[in-house]
Each structure stands twice: as structure tokens, then as C-alpha cells.
N, C-alpha and C. Protein backbone atom coordinates (compact mmCIF):
# COMPACT_ATOMS: atom_id res chain seq x y z
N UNK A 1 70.70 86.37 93.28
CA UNK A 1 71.36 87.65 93.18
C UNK A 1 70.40 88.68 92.58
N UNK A 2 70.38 89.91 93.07
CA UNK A 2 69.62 90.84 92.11
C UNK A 2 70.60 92.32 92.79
N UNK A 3 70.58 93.03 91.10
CA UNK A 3 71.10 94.33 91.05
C UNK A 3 70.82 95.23 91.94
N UNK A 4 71.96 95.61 92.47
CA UNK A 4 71.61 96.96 93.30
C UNK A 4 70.76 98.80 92.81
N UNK A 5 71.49 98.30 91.59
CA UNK A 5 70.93 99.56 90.59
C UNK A 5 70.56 99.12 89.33
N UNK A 6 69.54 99.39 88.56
CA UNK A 6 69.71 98.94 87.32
C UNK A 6 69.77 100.23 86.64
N UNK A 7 70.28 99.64 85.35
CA UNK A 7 70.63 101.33 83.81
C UNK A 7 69.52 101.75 84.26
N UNK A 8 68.31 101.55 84.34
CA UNK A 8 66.44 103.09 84.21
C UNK A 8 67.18 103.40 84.89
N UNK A 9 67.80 102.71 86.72
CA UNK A 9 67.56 104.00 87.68
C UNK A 9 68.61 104.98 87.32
N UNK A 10 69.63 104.94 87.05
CA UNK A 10 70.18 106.44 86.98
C UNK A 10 69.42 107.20 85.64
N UNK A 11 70.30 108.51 85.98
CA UNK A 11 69.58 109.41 85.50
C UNK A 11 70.06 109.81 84.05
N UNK A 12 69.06 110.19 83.38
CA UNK A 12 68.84 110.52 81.89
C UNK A 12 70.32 110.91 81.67
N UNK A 13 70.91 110.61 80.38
CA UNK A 13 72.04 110.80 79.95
C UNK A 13 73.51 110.19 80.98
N UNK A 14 73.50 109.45 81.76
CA UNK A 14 74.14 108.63 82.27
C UNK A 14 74.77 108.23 81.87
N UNK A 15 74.49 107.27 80.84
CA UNK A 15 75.48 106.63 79.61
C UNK A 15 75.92 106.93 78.24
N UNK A 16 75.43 108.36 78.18
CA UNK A 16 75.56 108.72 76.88
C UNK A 16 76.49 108.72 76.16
N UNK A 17 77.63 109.23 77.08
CA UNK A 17 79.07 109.22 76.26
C UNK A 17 79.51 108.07 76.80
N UNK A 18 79.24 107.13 77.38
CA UNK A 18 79.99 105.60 77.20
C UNK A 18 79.35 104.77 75.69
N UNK A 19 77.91 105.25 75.77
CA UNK A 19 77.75 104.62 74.71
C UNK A 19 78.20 105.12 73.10
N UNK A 20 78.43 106.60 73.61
CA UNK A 20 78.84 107.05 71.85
C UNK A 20 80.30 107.00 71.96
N UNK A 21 80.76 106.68 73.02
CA UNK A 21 82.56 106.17 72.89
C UNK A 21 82.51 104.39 71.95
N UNK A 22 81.52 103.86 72.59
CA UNK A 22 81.35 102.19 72.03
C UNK A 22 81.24 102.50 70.87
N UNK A 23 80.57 102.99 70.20
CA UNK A 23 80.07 103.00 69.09
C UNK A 23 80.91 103.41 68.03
N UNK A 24 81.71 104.74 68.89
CA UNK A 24 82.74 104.96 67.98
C UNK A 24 83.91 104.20 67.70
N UNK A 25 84.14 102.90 68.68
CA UNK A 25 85.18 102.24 68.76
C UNK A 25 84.86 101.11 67.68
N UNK A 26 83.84 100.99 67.50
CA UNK A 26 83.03 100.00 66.79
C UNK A 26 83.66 100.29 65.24
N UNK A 27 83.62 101.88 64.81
CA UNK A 27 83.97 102.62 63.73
C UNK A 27 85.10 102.10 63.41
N UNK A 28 85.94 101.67 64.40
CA UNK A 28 87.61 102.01 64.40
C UNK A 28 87.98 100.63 63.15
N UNK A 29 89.26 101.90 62.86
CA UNK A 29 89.94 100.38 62.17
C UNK A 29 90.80 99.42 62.64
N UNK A 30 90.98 99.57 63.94
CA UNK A 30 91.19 98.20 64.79
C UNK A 30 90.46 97.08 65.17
N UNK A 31 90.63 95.96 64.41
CA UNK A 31 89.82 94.72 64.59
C UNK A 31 89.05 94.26 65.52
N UNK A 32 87.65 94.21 65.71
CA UNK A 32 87.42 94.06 66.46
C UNK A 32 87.25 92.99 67.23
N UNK A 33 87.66 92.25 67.04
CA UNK A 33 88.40 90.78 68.00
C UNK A 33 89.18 91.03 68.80
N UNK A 34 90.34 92.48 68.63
CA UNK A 34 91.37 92.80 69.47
C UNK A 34 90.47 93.52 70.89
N UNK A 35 89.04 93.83 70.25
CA UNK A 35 88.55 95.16 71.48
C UNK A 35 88.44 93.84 72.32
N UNK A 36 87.41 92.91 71.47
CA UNK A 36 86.59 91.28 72.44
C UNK A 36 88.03 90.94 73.43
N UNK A 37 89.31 90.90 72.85
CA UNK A 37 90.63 90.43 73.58
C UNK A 37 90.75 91.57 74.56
N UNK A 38 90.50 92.56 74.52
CA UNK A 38 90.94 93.86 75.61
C UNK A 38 89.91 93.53 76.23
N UNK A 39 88.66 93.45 75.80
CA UNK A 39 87.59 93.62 77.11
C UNK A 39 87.29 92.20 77.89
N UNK A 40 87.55 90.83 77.27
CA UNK A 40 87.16 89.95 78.32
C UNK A 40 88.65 90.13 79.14
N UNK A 41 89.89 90.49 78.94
CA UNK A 41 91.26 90.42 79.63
C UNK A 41 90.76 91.13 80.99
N UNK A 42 90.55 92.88 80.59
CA UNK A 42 90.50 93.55 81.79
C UNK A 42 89.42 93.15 82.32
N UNK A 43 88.56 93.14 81.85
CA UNK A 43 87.38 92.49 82.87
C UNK A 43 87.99 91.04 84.06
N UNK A 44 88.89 90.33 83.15
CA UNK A 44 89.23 89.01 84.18
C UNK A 44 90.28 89.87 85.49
N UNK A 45 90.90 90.87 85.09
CA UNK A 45 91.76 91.40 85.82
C UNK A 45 91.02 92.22 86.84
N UNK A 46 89.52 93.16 86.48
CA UNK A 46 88.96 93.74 87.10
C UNK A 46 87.86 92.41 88.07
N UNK A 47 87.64 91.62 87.75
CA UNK A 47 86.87 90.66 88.43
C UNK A 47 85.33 90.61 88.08
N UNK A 48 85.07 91.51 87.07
CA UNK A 48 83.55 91.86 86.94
C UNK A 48 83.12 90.63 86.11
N UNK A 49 81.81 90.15 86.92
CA UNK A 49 81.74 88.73 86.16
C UNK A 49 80.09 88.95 85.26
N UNK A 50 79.78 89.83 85.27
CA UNK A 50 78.83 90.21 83.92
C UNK A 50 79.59 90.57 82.98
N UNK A 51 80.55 91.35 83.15
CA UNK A 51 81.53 91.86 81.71
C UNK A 51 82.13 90.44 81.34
N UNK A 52 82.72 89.64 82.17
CA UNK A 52 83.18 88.15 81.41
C UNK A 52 82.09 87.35 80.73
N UNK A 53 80.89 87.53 81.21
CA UNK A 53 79.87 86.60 80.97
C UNK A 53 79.45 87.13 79.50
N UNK A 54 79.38 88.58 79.43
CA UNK A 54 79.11 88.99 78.06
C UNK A 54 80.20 88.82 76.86
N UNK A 55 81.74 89.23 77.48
CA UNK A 55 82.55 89.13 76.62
C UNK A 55 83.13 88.23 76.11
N UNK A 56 82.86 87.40 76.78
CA UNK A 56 82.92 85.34 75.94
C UNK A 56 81.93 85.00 75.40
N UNK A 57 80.79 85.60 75.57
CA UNK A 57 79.75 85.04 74.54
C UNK A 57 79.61 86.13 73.50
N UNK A 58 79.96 87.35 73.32
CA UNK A 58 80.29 88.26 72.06
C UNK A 58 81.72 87.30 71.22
N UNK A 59 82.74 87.06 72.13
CA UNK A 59 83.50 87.08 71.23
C UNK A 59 83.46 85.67 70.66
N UNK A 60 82.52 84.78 71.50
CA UNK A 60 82.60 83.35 70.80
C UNK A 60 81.71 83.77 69.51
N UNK A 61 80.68 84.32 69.38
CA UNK A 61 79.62 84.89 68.71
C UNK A 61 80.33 85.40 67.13
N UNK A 62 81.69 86.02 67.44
CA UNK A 62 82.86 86.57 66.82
C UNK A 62 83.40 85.89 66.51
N UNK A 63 83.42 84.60 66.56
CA UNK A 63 84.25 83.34 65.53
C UNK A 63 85.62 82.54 66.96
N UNK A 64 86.08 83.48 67.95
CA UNK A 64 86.93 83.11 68.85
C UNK A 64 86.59 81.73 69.37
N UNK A 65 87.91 81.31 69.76
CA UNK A 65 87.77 79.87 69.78
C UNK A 65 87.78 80.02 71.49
N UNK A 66 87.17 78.70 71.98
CA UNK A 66 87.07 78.30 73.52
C UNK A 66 88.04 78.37 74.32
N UNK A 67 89.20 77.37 73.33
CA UNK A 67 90.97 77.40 74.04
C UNK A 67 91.42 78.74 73.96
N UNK A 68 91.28 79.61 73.43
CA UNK A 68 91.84 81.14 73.34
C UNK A 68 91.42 81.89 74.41
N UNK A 69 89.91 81.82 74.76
CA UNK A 69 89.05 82.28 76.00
C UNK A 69 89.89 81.87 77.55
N UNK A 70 89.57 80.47 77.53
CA UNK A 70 89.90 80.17 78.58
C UNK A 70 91.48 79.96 78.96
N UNK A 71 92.54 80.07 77.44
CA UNK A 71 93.75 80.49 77.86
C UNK A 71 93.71 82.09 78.34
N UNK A 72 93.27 82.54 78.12
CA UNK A 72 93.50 84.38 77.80
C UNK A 72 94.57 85.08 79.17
N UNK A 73 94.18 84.18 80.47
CA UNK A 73 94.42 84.54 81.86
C UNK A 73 95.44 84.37 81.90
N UNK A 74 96.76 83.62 81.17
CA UNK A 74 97.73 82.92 81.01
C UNK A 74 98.22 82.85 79.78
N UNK A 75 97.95 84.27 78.85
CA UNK A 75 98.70 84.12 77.53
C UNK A 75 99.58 83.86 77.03
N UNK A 76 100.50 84.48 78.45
CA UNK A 76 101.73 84.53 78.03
C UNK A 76 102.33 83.11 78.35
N UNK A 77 101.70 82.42 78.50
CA UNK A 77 102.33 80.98 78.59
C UNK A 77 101.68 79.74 77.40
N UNK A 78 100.96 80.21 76.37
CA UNK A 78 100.51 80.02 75.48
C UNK A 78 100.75 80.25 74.11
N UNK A 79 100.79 78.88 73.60
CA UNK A 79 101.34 80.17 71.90
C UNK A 79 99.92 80.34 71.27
N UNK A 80 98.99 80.59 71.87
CA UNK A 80 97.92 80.58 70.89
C UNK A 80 97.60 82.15 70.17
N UNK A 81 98.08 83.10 70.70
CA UNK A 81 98.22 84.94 70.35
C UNK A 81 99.56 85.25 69.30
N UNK A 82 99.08 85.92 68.64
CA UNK A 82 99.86 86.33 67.49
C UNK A 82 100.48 87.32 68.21
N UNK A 83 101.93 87.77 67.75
CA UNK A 83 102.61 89.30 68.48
C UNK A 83 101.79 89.93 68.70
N UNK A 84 101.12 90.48 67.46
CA UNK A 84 100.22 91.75 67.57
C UNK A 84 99.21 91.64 69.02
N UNK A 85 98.49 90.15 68.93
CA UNK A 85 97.50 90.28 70.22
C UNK A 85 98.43 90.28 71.28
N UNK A 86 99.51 89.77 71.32
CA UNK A 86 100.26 89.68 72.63
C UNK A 86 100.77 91.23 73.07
N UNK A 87 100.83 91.90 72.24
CA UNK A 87 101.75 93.38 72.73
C UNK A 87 99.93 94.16 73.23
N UNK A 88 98.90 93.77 72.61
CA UNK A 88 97.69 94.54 73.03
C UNK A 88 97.40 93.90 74.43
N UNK A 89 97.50 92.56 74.41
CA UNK A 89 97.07 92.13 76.00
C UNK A 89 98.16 92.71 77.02
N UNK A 90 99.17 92.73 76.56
CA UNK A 90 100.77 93.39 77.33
C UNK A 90 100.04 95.41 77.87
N UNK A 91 99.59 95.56 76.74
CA UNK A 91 99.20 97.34 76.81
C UNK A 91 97.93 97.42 78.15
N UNK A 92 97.07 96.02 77.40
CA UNK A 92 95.51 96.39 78.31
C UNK A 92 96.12 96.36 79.81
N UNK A 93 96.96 95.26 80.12
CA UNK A 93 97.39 94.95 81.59
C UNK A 93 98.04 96.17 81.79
N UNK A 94 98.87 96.75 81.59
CA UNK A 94 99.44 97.56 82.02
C UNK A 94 98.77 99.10 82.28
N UNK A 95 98.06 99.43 81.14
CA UNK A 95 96.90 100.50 81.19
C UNK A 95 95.82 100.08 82.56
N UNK A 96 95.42 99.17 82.65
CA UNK A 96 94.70 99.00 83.54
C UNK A 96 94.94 98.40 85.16
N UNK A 97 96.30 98.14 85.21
CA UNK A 97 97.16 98.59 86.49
C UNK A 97 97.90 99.81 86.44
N UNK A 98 97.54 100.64 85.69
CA UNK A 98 98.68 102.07 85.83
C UNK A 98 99.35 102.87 87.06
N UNK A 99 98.48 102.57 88.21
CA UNK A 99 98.50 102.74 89.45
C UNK A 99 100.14 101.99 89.86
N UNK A 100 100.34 100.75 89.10
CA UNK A 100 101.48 99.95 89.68
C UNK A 100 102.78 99.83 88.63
N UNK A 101 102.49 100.38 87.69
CA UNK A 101 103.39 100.95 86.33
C UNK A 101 102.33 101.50 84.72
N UNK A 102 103.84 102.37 84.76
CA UNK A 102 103.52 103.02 83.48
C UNK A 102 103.95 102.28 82.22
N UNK A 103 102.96 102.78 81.48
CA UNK A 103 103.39 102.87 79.63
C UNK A 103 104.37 103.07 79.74
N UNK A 104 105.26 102.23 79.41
CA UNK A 104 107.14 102.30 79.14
C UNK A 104 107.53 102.83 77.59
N UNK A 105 108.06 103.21 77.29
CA UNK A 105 108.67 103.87 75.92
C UNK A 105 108.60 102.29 75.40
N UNK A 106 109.55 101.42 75.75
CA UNK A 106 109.46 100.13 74.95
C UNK A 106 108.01 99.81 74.79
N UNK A 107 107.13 99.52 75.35
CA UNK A 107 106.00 99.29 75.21
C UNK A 107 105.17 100.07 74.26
N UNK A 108 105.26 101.43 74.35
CA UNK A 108 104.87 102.36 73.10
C UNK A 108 105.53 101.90 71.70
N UNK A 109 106.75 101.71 71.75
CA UNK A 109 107.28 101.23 70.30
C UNK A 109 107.04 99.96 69.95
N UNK A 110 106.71 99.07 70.41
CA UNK A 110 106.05 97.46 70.56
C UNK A 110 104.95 97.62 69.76
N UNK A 111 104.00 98.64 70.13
CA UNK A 111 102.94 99.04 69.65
C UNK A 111 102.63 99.15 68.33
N UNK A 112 104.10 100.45 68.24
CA UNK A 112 104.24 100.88 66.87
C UNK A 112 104.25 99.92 65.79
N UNK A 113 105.00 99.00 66.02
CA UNK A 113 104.82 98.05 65.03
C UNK A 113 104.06 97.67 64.18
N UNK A 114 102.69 97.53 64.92
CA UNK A 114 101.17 97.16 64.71
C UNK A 114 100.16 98.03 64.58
N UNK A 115 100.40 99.19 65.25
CA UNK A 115 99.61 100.57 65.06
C UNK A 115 99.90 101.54 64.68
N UNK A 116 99.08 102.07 64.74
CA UNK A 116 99.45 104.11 64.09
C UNK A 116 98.85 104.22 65.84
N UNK A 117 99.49 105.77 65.67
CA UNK A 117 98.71 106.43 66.74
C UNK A 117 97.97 106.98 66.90
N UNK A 118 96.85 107.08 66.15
CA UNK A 118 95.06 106.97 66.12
C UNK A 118 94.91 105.58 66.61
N UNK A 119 95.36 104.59 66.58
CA UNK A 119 94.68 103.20 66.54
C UNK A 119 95.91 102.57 68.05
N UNK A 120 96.78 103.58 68.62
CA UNK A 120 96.58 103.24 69.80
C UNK A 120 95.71 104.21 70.86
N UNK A 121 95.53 105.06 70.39
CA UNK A 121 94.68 105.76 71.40
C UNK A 121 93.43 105.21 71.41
N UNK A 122 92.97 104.82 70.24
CA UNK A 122 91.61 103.81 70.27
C UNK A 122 91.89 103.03 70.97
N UNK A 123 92.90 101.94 71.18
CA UNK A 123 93.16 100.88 71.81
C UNK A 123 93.26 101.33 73.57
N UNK A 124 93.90 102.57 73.47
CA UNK A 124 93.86 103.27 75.27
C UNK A 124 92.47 103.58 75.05
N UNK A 125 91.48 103.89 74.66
CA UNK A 125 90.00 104.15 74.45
C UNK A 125 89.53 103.08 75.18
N UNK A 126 89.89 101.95 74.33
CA UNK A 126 88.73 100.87 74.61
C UNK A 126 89.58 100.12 75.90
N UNK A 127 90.69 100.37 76.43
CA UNK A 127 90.71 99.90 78.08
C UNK A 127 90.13 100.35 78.70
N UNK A 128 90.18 101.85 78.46
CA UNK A 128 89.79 103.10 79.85
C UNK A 128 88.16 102.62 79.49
N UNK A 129 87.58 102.74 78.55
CA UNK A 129 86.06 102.45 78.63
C UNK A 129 85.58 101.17 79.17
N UNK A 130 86.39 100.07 79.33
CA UNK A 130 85.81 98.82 79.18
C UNK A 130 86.41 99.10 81.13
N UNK A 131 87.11 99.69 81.41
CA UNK A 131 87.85 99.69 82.93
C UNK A 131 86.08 100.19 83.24
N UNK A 132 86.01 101.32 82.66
CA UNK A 132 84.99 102.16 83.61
C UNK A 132 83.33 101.27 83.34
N UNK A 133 83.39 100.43 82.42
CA UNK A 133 82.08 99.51 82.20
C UNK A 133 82.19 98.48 83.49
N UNK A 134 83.03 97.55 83.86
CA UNK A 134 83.81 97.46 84.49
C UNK A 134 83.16 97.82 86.00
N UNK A 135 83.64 98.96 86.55
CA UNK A 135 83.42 99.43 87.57
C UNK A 135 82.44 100.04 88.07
N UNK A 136 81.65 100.25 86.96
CA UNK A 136 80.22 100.73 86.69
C UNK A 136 78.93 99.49 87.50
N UNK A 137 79.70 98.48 86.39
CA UNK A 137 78.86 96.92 86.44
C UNK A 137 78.90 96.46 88.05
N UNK A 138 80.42 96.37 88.54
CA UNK A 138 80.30 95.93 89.85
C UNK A 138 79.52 96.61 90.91
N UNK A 139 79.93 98.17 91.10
CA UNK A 139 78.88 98.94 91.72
C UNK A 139 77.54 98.90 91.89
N UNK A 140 77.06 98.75 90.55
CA UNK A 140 75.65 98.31 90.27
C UNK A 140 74.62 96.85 90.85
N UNK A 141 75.54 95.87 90.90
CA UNK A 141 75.67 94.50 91.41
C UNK A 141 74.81 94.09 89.97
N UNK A 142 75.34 94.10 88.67
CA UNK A 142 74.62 93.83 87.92
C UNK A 142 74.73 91.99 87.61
N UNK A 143 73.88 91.51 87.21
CA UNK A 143 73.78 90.00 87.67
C UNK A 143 74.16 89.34 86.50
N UNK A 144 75.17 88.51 86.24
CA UNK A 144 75.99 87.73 85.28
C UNK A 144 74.68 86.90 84.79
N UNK A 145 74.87 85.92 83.52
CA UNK A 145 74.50 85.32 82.90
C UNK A 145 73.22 85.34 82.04
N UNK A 146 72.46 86.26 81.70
CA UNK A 146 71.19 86.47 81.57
C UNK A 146 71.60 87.58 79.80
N UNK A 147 72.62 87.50 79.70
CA UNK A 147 73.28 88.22 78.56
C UNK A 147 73.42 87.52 77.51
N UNK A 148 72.59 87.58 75.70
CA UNK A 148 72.42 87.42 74.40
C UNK A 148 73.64 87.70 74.05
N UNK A 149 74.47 87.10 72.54
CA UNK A 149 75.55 87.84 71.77
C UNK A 149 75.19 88.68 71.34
N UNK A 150 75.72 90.23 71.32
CA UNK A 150 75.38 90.87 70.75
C UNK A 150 74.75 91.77 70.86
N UNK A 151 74.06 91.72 72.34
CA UNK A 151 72.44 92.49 72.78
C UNK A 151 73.67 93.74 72.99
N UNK A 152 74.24 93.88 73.57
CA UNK A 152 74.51 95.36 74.02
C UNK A 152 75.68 95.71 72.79
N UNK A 153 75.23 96.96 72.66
CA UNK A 153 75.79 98.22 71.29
C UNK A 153 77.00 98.86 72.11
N UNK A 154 77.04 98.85 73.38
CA UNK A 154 77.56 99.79 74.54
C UNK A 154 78.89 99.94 74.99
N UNK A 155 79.25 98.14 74.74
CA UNK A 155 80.44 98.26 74.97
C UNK A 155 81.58 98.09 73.71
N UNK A 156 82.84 97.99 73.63
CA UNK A 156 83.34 98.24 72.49
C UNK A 156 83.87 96.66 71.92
């Protein structure tokens, strides 16, 4: 396999605000185990298999356990997620099929529980960014497995 595009070839400032969105998500006071849970989810939903390849080895890197990973596709048939992760994997799916339903009021107050609303818009942050890393990656034909824990700052 080799990339159709790599990051040099586009052009200067390309990634600038994906990367100072990461970074800022990084800031957030939402745990960041929940972003590792948002971003390997949509990635399995988006199909991008460099974003899976990175986001299981960040989040194993992150203390996450193997059975949690490889349940993730099938949470909801798992007790291994606490409410809190279960209403965020419930948000990422739904944010990232929005095309096939909306953010439901129940689903916003589900939220509430667990968040403020700074720390769900971070949480809609880090879908919409990790969607568009995502769609970025596939376009690109960027090539799975060749990815360190940790090497990229970029994503959230």
C-alpha cells in the first residue's frame, strides 16, 4: 500500500486549525480516555483503518484494557462502560450519523448528567474533529500500521 497524498504535499497551513483544535482538546477537562473512546468508536464507524491503528495503540498506551478495545463495536452489549462512557459512545454515534438522526433532547439531558456545556461541546469538538481526521486519512490513502503511541499531538 502507499499513500496517495502525504501531510508535506498539501499546502502550508493545511492542518493548522485541526491541529490547534487537538491541542486544545488535550486542554479540556474531559478525560482523556473518553476522547481515546470517541476517536477509536468513530473511526470503527467511519472505517478508517490508520485512525484505528493509532487509536488502540494511544489508548492502550493510556492504560485501556484489550477487552474494552475490542468490545467497543458492541458496547452496548457489554457491561464493561460505565454510564458516563456509555451516554458518550451513544452521543459519538449519533453525532457522527447525523445525516440519519439528530441529537434528541433526551440525549442532551443524558449528557447533562455527566457534563457541563463547555464539556459537551468539547465532546461535539472532538467527534466533528476526529470525523474530519477520519475523512482526511481515507482520502489521503494514508497507510495503517507504521504508527508509535503517542507520535501524533494532532489528534484529540
Amino acid at each position: 500500500m502507499t499513500a496517495r497524498i502525504e501531510f508535506q504535499d498539501a499546502s502550508k497551513g493545511f492542518m493548522e486549525g485541526l491541529l490547534k483544535s487537538g491541542m486544545y482538546l488535550k486542554r479540556s477537562t474531559v478525560d482523556a480516555r473518553l476522547f481515546e473512546l470517541i476517536a477509536y468508536r468513530v473511526s470503527q464507524i467511519n472505517g478508517c483503518a490508520f485512525c484505528i491503528d493509532m487509536h488502540h495503540k494511544d489508548a492502550i498506551h493510556a492504560g485501556e484494557s484489550e477487552q474494552r478495545l475490542y468490545s467497543l463495536i458492541v458496547w452496548r452489549e457489554t457491561p464493561y462502560f460505565s454510564d458516563q462512557e456509555r451516554v458518550v459512545l451513544e452521543f459519538a454515534e449519533v453525532l457522527t450519523n447525523i445525516s440519519q438522526e439528530e441529537v434528541s433532547d433526551a440525549l442532551f439531558e443524558k449528557l447533562l448528567v455527566f457534563f457541563t456545556k463547555a464539556e459537551i461541546a468539547d465532546l461535539a469538538l472532538a467527534v466533528a474533529l476526529t470525523n474530519s481526521w477520519n475523512r482526511i486519512n481515507k482520502t489521503f490513502g494514508t497507510v495503517p500500521g507504521f504508527y508509535q503511541p503517542n507520535q501524533a499531538l494532532v489528534t484529540v
